[in-house]
PDB file of N, CA and C in Angstrom:
ATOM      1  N   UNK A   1     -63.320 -69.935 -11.505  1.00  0.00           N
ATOM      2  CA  UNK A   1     -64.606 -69.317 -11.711  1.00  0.00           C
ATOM      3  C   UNK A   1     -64.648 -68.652 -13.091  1.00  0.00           C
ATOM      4  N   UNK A   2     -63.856 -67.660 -13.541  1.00  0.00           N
ATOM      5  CA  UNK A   2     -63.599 -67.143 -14.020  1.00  0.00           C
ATOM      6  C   UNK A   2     -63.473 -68.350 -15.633  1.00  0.00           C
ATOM      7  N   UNK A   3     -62.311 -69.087 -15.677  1.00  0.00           N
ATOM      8  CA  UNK A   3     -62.555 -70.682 -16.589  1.00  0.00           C
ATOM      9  C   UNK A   3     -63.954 -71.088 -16.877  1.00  0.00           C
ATOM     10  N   UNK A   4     -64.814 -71.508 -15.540  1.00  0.00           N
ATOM     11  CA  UNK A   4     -65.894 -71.977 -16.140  1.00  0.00           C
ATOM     12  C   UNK A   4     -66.533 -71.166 -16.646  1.00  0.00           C
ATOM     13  N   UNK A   5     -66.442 -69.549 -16.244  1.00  0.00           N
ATOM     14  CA  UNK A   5     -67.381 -68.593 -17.062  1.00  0.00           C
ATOM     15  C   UNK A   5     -67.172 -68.328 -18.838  1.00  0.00           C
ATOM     16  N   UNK A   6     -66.033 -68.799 -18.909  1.00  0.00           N
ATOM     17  CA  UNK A   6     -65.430 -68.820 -20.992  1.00  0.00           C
ATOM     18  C   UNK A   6     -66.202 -69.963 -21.245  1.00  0.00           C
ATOM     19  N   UNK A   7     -66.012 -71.181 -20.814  1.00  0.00           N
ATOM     20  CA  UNK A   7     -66.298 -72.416 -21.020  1.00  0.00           C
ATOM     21  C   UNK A   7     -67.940 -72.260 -21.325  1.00  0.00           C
ATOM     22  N   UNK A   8     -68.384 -71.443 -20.485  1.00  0.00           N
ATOM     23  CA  UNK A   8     -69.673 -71.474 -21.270  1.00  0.00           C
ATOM     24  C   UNK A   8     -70.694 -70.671 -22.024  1.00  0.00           C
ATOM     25  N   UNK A   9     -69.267 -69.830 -22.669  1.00  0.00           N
ATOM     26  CA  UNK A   9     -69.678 -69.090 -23.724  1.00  0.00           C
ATOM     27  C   UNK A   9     -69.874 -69.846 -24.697  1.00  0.00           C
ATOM     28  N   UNK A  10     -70.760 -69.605 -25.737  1.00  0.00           N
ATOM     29  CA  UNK A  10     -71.276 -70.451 -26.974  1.00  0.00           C
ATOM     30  C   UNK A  10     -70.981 -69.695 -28.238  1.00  0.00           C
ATOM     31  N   UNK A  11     -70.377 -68.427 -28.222  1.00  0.00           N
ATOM     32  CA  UNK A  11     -70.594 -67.394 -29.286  1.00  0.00           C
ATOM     33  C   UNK A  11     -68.548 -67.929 -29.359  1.00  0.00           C
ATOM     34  N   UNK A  12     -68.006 -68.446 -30.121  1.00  0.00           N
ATOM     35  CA  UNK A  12     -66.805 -68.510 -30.626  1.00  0.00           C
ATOM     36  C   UNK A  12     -65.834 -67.302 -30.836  1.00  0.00           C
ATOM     37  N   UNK A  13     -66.385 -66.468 -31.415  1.00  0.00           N
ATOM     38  CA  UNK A  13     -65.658 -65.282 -31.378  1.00  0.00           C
ATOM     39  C   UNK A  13     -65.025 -64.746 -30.163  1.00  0.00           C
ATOM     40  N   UNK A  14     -66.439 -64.842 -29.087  1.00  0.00           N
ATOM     41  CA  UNK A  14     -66.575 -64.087 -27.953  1.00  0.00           C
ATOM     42  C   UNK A  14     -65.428 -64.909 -26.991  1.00  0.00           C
ATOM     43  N   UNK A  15     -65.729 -66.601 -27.101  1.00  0.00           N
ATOM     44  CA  UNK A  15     -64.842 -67.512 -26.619  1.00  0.00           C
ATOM     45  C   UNK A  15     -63.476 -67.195 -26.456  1.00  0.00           C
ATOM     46  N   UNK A  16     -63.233 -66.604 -28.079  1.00  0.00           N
ATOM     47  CA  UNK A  16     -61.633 -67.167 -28.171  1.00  0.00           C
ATOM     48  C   UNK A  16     -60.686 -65.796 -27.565  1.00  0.00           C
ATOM     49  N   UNK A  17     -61.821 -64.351 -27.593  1.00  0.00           N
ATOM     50  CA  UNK A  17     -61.431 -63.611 -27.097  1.00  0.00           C
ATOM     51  C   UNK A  17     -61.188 -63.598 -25.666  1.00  0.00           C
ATOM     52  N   UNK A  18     -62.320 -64.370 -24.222  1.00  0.00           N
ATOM     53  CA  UNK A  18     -62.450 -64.375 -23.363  1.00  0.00           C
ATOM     54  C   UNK A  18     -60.985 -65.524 -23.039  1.00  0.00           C
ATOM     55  N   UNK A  19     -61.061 -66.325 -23.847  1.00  0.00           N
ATOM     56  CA  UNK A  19     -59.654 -67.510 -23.505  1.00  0.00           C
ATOM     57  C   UNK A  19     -58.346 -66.601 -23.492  1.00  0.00           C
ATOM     58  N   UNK A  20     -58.134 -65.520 -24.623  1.00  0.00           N
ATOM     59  CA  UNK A  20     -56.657 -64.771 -24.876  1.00  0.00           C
ATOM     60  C   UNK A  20     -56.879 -64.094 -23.514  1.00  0.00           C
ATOM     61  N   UNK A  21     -57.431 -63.341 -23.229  1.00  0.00           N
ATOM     62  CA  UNK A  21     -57.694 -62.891 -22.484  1.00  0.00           C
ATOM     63  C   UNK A  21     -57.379 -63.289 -20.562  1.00  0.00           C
ATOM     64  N   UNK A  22     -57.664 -64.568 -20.654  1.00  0.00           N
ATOM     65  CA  UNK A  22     -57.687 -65.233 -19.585  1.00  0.00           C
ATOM     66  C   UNK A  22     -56.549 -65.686 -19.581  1.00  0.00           C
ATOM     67  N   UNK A  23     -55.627 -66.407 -20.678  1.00  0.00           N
ATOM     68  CA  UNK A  23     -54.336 -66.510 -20.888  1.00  0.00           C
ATOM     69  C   UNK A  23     -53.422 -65.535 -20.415  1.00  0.00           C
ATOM     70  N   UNK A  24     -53.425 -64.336 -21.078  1.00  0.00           N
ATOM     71  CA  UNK A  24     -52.452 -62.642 -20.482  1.00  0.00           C
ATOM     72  C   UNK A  24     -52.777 -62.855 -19.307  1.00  0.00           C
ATOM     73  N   UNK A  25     -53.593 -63.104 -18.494  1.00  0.00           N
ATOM     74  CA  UNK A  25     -53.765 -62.446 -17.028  1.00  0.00           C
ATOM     75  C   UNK A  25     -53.344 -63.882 -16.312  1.00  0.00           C
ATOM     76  N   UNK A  26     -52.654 -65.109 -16.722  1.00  0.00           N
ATOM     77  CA  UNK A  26     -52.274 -65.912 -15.953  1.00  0.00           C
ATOM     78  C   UNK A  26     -50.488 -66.364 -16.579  1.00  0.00           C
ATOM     79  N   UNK A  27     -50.926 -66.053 -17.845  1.00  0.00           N
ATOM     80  CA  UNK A  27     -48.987 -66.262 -18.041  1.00  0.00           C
ATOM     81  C   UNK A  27     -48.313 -64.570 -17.984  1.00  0.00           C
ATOM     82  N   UNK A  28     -47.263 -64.962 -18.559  1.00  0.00           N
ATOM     83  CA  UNK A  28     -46.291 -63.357 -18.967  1.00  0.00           C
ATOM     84  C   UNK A  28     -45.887 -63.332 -18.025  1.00  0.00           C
ATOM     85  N   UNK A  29     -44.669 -62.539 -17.916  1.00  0.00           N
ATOM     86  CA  UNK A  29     -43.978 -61.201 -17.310  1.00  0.00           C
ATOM     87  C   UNK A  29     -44.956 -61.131 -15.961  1.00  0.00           C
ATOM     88  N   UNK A  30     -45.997 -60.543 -16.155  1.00  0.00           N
ATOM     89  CA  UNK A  30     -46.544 -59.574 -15.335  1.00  0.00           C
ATOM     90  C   UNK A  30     -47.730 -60.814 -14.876  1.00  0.00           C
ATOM     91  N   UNK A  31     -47.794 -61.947 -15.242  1.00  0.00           N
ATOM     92  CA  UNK A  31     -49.001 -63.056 -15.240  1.00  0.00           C
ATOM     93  C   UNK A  31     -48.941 -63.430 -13.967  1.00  0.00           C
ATOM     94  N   UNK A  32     -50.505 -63.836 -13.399  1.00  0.00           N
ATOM     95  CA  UNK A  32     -50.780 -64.732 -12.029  1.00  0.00           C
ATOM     96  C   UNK A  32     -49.508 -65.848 -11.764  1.00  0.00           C
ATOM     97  N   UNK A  33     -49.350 -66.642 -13.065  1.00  0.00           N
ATOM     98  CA  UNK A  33     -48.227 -67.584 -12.370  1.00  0.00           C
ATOM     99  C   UNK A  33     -47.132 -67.017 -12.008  1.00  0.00           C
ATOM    100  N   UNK A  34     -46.624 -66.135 -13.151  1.00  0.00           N
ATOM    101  CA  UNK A  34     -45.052 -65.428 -12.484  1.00  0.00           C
ATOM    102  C   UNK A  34     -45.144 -64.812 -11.089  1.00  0.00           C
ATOM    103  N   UNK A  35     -46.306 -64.244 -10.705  1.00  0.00           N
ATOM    104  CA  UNK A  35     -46.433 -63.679  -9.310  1.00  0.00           C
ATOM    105  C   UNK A  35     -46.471 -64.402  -8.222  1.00  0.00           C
ATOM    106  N   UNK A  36     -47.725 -65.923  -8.721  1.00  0.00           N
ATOM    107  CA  UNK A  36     -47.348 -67.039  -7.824  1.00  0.00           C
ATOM    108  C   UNK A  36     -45.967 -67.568  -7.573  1.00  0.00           C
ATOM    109  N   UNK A  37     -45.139 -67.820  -8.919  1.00  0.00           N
ATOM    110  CA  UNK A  37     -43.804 -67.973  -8.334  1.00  0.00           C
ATOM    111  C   UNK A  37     -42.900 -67.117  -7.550  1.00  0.00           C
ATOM    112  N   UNK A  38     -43.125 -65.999  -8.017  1.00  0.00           N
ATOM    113  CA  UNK A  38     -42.569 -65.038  -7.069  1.00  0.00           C
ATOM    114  C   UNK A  38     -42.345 -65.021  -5.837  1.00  0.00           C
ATOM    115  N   UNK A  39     -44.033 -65.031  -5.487  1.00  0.00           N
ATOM    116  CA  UNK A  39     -44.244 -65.570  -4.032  1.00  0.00           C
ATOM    117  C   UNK A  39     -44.063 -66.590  -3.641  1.00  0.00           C
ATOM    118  N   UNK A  40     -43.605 -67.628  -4.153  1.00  0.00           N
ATOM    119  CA  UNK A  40     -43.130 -68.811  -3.545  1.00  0.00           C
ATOM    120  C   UNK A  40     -41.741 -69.213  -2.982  1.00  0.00           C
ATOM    121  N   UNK A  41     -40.717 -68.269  -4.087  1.00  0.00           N
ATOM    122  CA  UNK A  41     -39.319 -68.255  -4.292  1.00  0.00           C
ATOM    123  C   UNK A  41     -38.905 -67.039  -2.573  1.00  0.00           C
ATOM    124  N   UNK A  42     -39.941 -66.396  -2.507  1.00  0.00           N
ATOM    125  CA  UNK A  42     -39.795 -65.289  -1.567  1.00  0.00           C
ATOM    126  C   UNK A  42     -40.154 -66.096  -0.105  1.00  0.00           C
ATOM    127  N   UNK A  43     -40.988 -66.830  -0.217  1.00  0.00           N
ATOM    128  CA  UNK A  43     -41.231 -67.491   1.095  1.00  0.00           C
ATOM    129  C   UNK A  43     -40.456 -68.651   1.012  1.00  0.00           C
ATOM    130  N   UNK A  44     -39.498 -68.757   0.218  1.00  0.00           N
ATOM    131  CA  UNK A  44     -38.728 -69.954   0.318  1.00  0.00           C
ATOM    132  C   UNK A  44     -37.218 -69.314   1.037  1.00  0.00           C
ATOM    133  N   UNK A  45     -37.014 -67.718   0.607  1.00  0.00           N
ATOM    134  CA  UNK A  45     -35.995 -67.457   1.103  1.00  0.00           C
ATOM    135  C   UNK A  45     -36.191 -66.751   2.442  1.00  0.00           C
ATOM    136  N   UNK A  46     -37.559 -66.489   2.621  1.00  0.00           N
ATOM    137  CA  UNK A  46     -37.437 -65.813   3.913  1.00  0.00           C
ATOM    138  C   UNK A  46     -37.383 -66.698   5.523  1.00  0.00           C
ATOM    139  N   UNK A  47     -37.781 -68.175   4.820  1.00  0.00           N
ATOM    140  CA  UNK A  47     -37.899 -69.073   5.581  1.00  0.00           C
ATOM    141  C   UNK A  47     -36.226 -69.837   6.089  1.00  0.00           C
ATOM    142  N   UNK A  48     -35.614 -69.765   5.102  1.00  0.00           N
ATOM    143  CA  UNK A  48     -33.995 -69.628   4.869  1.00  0.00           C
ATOM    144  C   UNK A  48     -33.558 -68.969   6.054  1.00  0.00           C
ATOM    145  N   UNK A  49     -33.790 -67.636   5.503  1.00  0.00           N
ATOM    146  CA  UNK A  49     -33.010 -66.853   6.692  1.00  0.00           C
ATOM    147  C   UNK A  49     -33.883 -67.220   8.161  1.00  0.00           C
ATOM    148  N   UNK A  50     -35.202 -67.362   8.460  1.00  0.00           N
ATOM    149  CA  UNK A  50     -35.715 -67.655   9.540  1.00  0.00           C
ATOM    150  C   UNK A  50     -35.077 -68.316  10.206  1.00  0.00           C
ATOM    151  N   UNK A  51     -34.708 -69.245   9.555  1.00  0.00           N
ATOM    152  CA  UNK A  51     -33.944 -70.934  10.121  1.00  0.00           C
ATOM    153  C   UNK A  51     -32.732 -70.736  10.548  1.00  0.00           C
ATOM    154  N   UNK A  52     -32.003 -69.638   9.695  1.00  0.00           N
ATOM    155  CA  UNK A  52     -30.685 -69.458   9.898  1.00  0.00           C
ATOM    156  C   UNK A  52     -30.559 -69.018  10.993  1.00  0.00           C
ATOM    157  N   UNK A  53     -31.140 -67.493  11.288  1.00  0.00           N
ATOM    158  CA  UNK A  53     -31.454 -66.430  12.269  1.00  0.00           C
ATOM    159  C   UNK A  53     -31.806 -67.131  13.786  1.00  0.00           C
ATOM    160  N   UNK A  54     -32.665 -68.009  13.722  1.00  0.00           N
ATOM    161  CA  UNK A  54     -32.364 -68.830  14.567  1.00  0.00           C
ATOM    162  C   UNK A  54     -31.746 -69.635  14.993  1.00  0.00           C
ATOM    163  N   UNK A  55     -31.270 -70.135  13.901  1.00  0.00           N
ATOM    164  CA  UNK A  55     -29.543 -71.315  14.536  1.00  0.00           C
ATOM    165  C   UNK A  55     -28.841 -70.426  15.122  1.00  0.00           C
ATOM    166  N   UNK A  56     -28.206 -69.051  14.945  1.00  0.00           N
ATOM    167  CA  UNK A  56     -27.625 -68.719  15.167  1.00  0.00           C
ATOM    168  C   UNK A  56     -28.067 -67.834  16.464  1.00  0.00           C
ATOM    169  N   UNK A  57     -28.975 -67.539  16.483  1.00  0.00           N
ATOM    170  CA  UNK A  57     -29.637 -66.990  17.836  1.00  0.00           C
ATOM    171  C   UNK A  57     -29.609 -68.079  19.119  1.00  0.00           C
ATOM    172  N   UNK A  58     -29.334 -69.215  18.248  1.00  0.00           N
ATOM    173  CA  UNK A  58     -29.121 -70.464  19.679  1.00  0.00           C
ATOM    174  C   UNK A  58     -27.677 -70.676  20.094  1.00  0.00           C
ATOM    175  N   UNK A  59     -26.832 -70.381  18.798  1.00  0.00           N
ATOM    176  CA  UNK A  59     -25.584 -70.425  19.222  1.00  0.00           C
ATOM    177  C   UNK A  59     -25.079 -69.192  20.770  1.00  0.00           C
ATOM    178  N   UNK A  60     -25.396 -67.740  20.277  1.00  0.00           N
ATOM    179  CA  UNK A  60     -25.752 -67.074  20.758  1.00  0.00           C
ATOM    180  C   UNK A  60     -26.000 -67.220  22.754  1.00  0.00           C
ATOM    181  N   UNK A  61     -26.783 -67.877  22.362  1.00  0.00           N
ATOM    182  CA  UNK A  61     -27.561 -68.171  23.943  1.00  0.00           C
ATOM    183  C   UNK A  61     -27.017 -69.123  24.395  1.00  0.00           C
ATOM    184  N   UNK A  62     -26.196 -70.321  23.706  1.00  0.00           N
ATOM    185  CA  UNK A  62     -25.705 -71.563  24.401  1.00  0.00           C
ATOM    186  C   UNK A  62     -24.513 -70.616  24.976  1.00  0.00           C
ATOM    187  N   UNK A  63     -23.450 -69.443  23.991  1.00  0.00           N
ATOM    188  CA  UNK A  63     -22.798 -68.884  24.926  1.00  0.00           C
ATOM    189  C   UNK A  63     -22.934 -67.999  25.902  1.00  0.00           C
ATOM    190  N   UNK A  64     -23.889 -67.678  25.477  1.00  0.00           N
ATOM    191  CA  UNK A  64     -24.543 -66.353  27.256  1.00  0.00           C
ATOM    192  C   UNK A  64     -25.037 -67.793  28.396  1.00  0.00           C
ATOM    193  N   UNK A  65     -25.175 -68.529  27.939  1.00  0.00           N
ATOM    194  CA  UNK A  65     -25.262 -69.964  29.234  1.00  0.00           C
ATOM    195  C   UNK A  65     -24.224 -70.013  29.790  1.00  0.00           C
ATOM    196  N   UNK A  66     -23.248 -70.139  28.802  1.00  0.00           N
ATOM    197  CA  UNK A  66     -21.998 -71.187  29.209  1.00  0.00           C
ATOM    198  C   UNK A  66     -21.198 -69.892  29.834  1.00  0.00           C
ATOM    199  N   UNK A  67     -21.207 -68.705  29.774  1.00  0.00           N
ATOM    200  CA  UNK A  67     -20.409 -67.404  30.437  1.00  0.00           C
ATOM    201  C   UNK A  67     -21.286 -67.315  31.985  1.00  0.00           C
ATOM    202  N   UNK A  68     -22.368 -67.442  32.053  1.00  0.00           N
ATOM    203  CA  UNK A  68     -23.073 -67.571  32.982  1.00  0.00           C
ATOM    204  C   UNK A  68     -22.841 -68.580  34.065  1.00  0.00           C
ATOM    205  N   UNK A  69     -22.533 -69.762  33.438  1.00  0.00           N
ATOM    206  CA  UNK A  69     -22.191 -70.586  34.820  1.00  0.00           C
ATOM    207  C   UNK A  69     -20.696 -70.900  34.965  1.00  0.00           C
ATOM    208  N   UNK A  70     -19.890 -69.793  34.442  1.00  0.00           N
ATOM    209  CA  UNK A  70     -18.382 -69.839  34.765  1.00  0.00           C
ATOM    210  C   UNK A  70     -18.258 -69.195  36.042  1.00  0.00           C
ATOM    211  N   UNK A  71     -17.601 -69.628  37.278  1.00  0.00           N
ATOM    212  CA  UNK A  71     -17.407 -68.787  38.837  1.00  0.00           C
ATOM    213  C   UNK A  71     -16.920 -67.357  38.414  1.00  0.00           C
ATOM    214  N   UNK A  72     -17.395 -66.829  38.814  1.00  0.00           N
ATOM    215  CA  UNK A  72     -16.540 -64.904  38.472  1.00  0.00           C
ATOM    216  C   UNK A  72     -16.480 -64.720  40.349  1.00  0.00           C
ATOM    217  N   UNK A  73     -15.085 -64.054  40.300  1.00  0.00           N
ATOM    218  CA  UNK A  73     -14.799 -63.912  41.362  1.00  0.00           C
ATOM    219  C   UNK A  73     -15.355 -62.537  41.736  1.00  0.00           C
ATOM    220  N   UNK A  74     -16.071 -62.369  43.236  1.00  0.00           N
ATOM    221  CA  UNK A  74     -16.287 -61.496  43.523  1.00  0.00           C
ATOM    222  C   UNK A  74     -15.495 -60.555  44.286  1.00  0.00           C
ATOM    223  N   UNK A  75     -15.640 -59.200  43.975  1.00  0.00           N
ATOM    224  CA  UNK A  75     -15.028 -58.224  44.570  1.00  0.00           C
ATOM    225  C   UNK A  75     -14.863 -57.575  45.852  1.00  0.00           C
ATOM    226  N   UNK A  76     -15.779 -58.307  46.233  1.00  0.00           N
ATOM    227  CA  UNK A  76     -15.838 -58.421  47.793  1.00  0.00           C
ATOM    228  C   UNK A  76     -14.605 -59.076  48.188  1.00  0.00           C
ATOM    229  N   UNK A  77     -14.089 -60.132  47.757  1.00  0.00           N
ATOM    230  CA  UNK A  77     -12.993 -61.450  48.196  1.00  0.00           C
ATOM    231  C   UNK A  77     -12.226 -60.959  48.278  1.00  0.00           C
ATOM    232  N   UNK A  78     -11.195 -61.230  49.546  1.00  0.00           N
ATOM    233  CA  UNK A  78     -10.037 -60.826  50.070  1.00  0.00           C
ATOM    234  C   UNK A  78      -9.276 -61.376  49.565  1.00  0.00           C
ATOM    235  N   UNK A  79      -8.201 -61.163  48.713  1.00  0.00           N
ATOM    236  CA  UNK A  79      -6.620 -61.442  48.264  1.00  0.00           C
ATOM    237  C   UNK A  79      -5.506 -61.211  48.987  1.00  0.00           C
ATOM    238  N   UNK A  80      -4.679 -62.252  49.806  1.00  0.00           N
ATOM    239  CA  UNK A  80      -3.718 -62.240  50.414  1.00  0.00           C
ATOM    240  C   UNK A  80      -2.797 -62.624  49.838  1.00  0.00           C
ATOM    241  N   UNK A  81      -1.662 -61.239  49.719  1.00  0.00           N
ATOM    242  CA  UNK A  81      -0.685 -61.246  49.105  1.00  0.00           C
ATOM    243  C   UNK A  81       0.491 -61.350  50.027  1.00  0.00           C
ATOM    244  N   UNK A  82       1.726 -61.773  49.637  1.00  0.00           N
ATOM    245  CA  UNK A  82       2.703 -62.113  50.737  1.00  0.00           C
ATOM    246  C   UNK A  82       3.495 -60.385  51.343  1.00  0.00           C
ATOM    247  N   UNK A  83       3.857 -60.801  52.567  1.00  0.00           N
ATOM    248  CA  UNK A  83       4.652 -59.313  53.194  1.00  0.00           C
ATOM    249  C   UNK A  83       5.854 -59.332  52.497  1.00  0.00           C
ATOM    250  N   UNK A  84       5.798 -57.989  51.992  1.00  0.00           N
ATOM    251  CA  UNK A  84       7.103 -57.609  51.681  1.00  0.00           C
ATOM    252  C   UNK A  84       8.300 -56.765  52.607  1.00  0.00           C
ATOM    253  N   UNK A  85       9.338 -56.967  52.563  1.00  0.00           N
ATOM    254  CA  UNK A  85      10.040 -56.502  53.567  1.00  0.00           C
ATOM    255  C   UNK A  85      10.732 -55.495  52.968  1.00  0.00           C
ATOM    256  N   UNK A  86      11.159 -54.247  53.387  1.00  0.00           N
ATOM    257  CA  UNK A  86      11.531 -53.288  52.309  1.00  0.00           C
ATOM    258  C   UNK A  86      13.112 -53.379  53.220  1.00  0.00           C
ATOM    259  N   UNK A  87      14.410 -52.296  52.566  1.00  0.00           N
ATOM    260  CA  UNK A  87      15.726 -52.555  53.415  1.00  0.00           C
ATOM    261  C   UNK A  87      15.338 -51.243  54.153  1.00  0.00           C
ATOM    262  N   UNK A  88      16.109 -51.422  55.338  1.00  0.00           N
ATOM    263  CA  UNK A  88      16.199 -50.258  56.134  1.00  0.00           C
ATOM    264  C   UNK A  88      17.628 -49.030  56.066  1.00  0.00           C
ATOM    265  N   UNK A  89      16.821 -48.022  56.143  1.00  0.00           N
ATOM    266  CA  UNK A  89      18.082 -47.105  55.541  1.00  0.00           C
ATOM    267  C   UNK A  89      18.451 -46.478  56.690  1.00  0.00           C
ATOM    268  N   UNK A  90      19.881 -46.667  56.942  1.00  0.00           N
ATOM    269  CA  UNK A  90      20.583 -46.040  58.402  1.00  0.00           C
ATOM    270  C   UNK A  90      21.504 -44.517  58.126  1.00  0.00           C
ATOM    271  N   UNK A  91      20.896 -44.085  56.645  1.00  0.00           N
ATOM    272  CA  UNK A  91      21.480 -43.002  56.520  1.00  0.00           C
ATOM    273  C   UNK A  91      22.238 -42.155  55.676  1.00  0.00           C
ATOM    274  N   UNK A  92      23.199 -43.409  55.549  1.00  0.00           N
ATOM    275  CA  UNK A  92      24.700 -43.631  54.423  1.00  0.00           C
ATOM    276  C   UNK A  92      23.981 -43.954  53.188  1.00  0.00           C
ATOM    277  N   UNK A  93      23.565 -43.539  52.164  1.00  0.00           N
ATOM    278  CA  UNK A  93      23.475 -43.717  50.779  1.00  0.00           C
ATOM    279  C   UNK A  93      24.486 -44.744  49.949  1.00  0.00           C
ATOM    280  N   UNK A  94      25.423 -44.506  50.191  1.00  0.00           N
ATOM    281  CA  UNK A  94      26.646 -44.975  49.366  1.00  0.00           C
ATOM    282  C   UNK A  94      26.529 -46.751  50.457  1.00  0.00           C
ATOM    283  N   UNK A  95      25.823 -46.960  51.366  1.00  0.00           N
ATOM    284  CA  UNK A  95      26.160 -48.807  51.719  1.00  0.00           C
ATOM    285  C   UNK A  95      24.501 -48.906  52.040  1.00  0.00           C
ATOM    286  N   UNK A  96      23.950 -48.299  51.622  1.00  0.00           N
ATOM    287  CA  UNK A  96      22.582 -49.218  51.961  1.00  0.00           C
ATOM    288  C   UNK A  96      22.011 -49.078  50.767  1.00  0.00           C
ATOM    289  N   UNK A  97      22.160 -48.101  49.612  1.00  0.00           N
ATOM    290  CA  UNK A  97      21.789 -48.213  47.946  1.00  0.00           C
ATOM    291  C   UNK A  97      22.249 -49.766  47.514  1.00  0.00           C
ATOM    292  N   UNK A  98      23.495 -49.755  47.301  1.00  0.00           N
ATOM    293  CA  UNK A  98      23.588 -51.056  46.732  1.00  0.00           C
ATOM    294  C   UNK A  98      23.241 -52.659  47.212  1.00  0.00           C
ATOM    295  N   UNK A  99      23.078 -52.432  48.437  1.00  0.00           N
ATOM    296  CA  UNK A  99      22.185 -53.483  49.090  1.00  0.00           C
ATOM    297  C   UNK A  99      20.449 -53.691  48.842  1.00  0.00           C
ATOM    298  N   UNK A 100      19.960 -52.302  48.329  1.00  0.00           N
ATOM    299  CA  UNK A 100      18.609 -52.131  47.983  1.00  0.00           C
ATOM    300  C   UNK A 100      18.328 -52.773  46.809  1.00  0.00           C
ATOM    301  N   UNK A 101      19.534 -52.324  45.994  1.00  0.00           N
ATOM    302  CA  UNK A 101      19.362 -52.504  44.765  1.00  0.00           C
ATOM    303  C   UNK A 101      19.404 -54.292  44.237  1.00  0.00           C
ATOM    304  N   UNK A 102      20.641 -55.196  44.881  1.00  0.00           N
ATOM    305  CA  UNK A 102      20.419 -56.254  45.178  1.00  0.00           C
ATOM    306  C   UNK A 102      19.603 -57.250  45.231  1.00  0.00           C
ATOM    307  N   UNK A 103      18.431 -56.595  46.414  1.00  0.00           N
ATOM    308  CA  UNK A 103      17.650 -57.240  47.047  1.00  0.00           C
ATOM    309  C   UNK A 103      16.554 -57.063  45.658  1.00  0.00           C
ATOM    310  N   UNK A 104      16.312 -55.600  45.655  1.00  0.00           N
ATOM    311  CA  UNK A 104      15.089 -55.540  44.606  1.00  0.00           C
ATOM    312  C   UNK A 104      15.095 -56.366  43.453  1.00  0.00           C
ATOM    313  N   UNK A 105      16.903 -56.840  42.788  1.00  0.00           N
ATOM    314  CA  UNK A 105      16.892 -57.562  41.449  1.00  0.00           C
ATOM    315  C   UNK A 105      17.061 -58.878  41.459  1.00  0.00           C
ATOM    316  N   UNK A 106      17.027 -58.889  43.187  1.00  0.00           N
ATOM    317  CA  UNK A 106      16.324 -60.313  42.857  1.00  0.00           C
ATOM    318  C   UNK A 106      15.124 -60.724  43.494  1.00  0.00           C
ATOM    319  N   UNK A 107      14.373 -60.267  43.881  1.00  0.00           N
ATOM    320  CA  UNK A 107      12.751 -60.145  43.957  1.00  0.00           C
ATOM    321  C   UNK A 107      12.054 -59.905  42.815  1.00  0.00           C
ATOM    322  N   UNK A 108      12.697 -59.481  41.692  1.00  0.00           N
ATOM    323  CA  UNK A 108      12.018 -58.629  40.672  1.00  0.00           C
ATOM    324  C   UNK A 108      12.032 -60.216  39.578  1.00  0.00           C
ATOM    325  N   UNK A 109      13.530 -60.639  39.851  1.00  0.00           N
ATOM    326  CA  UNK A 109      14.043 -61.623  38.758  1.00  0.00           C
ATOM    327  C   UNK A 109      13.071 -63.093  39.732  1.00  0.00           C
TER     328      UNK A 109
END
């Protein structure tokens, strides 16, 4: 809009001022295009991480799946463990210790 409005200035002076003019406010540093690129380079990286953030948010969830349909034993369930037989002590320390002791190292081993 702004283009066709120079374009049809007829006064040259006025022209070449309205063209510099129109130039600064679309190149430079601080110019429409550098800002357009700006914004382009910015939605190029935010889209990056989008993509990423989500791959990895799937990884994520394939393992909260896969922990999910592993059996977990419940605590309710009865565990039967074998009887243990302990020695019987008739009194004497000195002949039923070392028979204890025996038995325990090799239950233990």
């Amino acid at each position: 809009m702004w283009l066709a409005y120079v374009q049809t200035i007829t006064n040259t002076k006025k022209r070449d001022e309205e063209e510099k003019i129109f130039e600064s406010v679309l190149e430079g540093e601080q110019g429409l295009f550098q800002t357009i690129h700006e914004g382009q380079e910015a939605i190029i990286t935010l889209t990056k991480h989008k993509t990423e953030t989500e791959q990895k948010l799937e990884r994520l969830f394939k393992g909260l799946r896969k922990e999910q349909e592993r059996p977990t034993i419940l605590p309710s369930q009865t565990v039967h463990l074998p009887q243990l037989s302990l020695p019987i002590f008739n009194g004497d320390p000195t002949t039923n210790s070392r028979h204890a002791e025996i038995k325990l190292f090799i239950f233990v081993s």
